[in-house]
Structure formats: C-alpha cells, structure tokens
N, C-alpha and C. Protein backbone atom coordinates (compact mmCIF):
# COMPACT_ATOMS: atom_id res chain seq x y z
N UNK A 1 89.66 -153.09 48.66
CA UNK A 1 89.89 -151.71 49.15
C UNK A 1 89.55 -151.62 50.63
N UNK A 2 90.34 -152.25 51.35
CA UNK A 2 89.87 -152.15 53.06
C UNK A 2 90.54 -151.21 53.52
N UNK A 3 91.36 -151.07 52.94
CA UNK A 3 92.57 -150.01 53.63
C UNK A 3 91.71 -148.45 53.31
N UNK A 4 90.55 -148.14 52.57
CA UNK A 4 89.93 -147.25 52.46
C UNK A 4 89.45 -146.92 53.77
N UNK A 5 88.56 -148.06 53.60
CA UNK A 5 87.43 -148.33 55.37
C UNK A 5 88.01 -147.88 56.07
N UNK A 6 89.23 -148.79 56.55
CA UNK A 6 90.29 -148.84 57.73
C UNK A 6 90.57 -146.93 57.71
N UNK A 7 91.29 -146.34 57.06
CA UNK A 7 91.29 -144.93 56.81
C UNK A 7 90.19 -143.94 57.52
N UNK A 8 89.21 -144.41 56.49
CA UNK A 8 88.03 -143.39 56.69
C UNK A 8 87.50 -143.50 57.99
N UNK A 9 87.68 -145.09 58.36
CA UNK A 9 87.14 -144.94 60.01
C UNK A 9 87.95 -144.43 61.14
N UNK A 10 89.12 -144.41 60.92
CA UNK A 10 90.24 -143.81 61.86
C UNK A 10 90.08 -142.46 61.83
N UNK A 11 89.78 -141.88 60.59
CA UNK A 11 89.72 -140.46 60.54
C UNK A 11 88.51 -140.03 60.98
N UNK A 12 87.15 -140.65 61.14
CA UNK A 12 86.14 -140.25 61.35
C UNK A 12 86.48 -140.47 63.06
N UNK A 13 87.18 -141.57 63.60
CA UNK A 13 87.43 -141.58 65.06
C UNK A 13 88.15 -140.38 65.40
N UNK A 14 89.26 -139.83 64.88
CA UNK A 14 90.25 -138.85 65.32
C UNK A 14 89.48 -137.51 65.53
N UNK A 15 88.39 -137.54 64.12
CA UNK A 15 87.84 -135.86 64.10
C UNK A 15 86.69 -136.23 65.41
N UNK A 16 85.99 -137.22 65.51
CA UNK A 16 84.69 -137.33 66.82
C UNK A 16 85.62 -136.99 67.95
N UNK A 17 86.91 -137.59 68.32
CA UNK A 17 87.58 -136.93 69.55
C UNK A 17 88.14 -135.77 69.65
N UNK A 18 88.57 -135.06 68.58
CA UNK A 18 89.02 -133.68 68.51
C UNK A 18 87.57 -133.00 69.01
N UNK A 19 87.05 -133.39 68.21
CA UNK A 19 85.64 -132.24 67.90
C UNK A 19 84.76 -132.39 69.55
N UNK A 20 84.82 -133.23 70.22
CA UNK A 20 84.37 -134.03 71.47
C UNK A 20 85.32 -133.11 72.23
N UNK A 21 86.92 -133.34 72.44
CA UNK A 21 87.31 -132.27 73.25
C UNK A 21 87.46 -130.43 73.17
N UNK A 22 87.09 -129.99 71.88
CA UNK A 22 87.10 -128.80 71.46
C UNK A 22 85.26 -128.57 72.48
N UNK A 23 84.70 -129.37 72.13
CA UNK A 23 82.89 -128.92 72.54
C UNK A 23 83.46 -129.14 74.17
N UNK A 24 84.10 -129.97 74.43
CA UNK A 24 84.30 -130.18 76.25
C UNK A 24 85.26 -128.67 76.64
N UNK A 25 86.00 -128.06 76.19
CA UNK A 25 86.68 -127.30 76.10
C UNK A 25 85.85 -125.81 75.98
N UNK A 26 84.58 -126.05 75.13
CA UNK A 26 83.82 -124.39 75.05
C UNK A 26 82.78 -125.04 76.25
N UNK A 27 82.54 -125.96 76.34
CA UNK A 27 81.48 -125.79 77.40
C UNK A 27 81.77 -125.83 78.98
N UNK A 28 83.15 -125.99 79.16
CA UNK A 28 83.74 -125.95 80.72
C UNK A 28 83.97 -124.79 80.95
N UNK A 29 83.60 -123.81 81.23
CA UNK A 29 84.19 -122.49 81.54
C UNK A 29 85.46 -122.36 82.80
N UNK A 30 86.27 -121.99 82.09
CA UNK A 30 87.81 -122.15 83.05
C UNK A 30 88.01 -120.86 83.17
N UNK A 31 87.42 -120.65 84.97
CA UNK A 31 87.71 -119.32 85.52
C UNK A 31 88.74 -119.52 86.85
N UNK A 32 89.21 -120.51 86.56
CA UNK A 32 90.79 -120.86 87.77
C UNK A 32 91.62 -120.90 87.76
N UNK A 33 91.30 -119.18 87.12
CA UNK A 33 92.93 -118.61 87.18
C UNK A 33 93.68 -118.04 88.56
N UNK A 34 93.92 -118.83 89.18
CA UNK A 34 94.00 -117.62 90.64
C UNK A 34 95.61 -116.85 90.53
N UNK A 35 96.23 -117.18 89.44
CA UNK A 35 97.60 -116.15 89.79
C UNK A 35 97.02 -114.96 89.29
C-alpha cells in the first residue's frame, strides 16, 4: 500500500501550502490600492 503514503503525503503537502499562503495572505495587509 505505498500508493496510500504517496497520497496522503501529497495531500498533506498541497493543504501545508494552501494553508501557508491563505496565513501569508491574512497576515500581509494589502492597502495598495491606489486607483
């Protein structure tokens, strides 16, 4: 059953970078809006 591993670790990589740019995303405050 590697193809489990292989799975579960890709998915645990995909959600640490989502979840990594969602937290980079609330903690940058984007006030450069100049139009």
């Amino acid at each position: 059953m590697w193809y489990f591993t292989w799975i579960l670790g890709i998915g645990l990589a995909l959600a640490f970078g989502i979840i990594n740019v969602m937290w980079l995303e609330a903690e940058m405050p984007s006030d450069n809006t100049d139009e």
